[in-house]
Protein backbone atom coordinates (compact mmCIF):
# COMPACT_ATOMS: atom_id res chain seq x y z
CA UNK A 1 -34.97 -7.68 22.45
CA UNK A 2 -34.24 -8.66 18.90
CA UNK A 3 -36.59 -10.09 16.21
CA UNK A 4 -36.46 -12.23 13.46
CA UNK A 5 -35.25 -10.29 10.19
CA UNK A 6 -33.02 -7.49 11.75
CA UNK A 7 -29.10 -7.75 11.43
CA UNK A 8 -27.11 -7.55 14.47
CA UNK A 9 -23.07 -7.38 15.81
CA UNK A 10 -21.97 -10.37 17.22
CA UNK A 11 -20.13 -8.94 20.03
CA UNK A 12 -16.31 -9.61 21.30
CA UNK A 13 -15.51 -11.31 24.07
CA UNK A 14 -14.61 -8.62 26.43
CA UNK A 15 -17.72 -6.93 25.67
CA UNK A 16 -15.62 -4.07 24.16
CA UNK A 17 -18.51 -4.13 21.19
CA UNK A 18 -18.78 -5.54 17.92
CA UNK A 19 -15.96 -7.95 16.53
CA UNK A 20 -14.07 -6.07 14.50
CA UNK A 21 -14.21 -6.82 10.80
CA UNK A 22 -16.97 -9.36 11.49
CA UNK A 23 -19.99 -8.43 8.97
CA UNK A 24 -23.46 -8.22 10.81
CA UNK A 25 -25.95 -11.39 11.33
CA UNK A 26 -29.40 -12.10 10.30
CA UNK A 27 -31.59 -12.59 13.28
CA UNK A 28 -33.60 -16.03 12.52
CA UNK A 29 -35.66 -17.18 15.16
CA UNK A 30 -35.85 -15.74 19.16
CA UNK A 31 -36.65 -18.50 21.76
CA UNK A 32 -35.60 -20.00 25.55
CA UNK A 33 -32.90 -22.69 25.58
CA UNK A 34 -29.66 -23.41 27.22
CA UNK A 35 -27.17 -20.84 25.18
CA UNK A 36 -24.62 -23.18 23.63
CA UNK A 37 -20.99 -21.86 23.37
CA UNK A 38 -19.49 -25.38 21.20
CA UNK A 39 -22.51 -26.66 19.19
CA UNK A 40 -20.62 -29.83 18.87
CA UNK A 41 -18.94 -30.07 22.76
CA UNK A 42 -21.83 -30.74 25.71
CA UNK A 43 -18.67 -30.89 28.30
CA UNK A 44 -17.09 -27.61 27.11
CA UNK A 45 -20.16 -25.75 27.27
CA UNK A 46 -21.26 -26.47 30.78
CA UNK A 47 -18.00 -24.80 32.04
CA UNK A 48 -19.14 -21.59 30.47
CA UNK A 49 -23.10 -22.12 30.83
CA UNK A 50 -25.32 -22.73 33.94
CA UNK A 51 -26.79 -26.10 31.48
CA UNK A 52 -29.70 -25.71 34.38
CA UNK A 53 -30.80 -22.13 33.16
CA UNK A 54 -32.76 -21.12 29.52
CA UNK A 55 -32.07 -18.01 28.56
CA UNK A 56 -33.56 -15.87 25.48
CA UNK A 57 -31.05 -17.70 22.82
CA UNK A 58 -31.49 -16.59 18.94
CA UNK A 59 -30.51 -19.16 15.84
CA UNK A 60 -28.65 -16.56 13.25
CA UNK A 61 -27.30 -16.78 10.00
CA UNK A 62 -23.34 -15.72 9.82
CA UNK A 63 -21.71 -16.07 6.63
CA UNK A 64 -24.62 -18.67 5.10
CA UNK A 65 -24.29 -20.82 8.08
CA UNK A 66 -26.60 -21.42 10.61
CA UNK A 67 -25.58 -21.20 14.17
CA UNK A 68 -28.16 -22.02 17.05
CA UNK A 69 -28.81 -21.23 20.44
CA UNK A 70 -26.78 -18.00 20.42
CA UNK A 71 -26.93 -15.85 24.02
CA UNK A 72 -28.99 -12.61 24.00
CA UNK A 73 -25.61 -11.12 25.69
CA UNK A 74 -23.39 -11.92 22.91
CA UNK A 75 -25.01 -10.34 20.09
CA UNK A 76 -25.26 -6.18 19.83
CA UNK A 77 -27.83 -4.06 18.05
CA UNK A 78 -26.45 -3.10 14.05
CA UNK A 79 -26.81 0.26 13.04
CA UNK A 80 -25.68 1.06 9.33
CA UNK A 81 -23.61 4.05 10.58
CA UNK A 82 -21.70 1.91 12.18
CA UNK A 83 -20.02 1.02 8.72
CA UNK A 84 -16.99 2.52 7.78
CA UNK A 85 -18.34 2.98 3.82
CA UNK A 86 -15.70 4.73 1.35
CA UNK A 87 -18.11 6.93 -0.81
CA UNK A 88 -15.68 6.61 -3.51
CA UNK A 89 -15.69 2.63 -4.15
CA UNK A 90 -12.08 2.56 -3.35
């Protein structure tokens, strides 16, 4: 769905849309893997993730980091209107 190069919301919890005051992410690679939740916590993620089942997973860049194996369902498409900008600078 997405493709390395465009920006995308990383999207809230309840699915209620983008995180709020989050800035958008850069789209790095698109590939199948297990989605992982806690990069750093095998345990944690497997009560969250099916660790049986790839899904379409993106690595992003948020903030200058790197974060891997992000879930298709938890990022949004970006759309500049979707920033409040203040024409003004203020």
């Amino acid at each position: 769905m997405y493709t390395p190069g465009q920006l995308v919301w990383i999207i809230a919890s309840d699915h209620s849309g983008p995180i709020e005051g989050h800035p958008p992410v850069l789209i790095l690679r698109k590939y199948k893997a297990i989605p992982k939740v806690f990069p750093s916590n095998e345990e944690a993620n497997k009560m969250f993730v099916d660790p049986e089942m790839e899904r379409v997973v993106y690595d992003i860049m948020c903030r200058g980091v790197i974060e891997r194996c992000v879930d298709e369902d938890w990022i949004g498409n970006f759309s500049p209107l979707d920033i409040d900008v203040d024409s003004k600078g203020e």
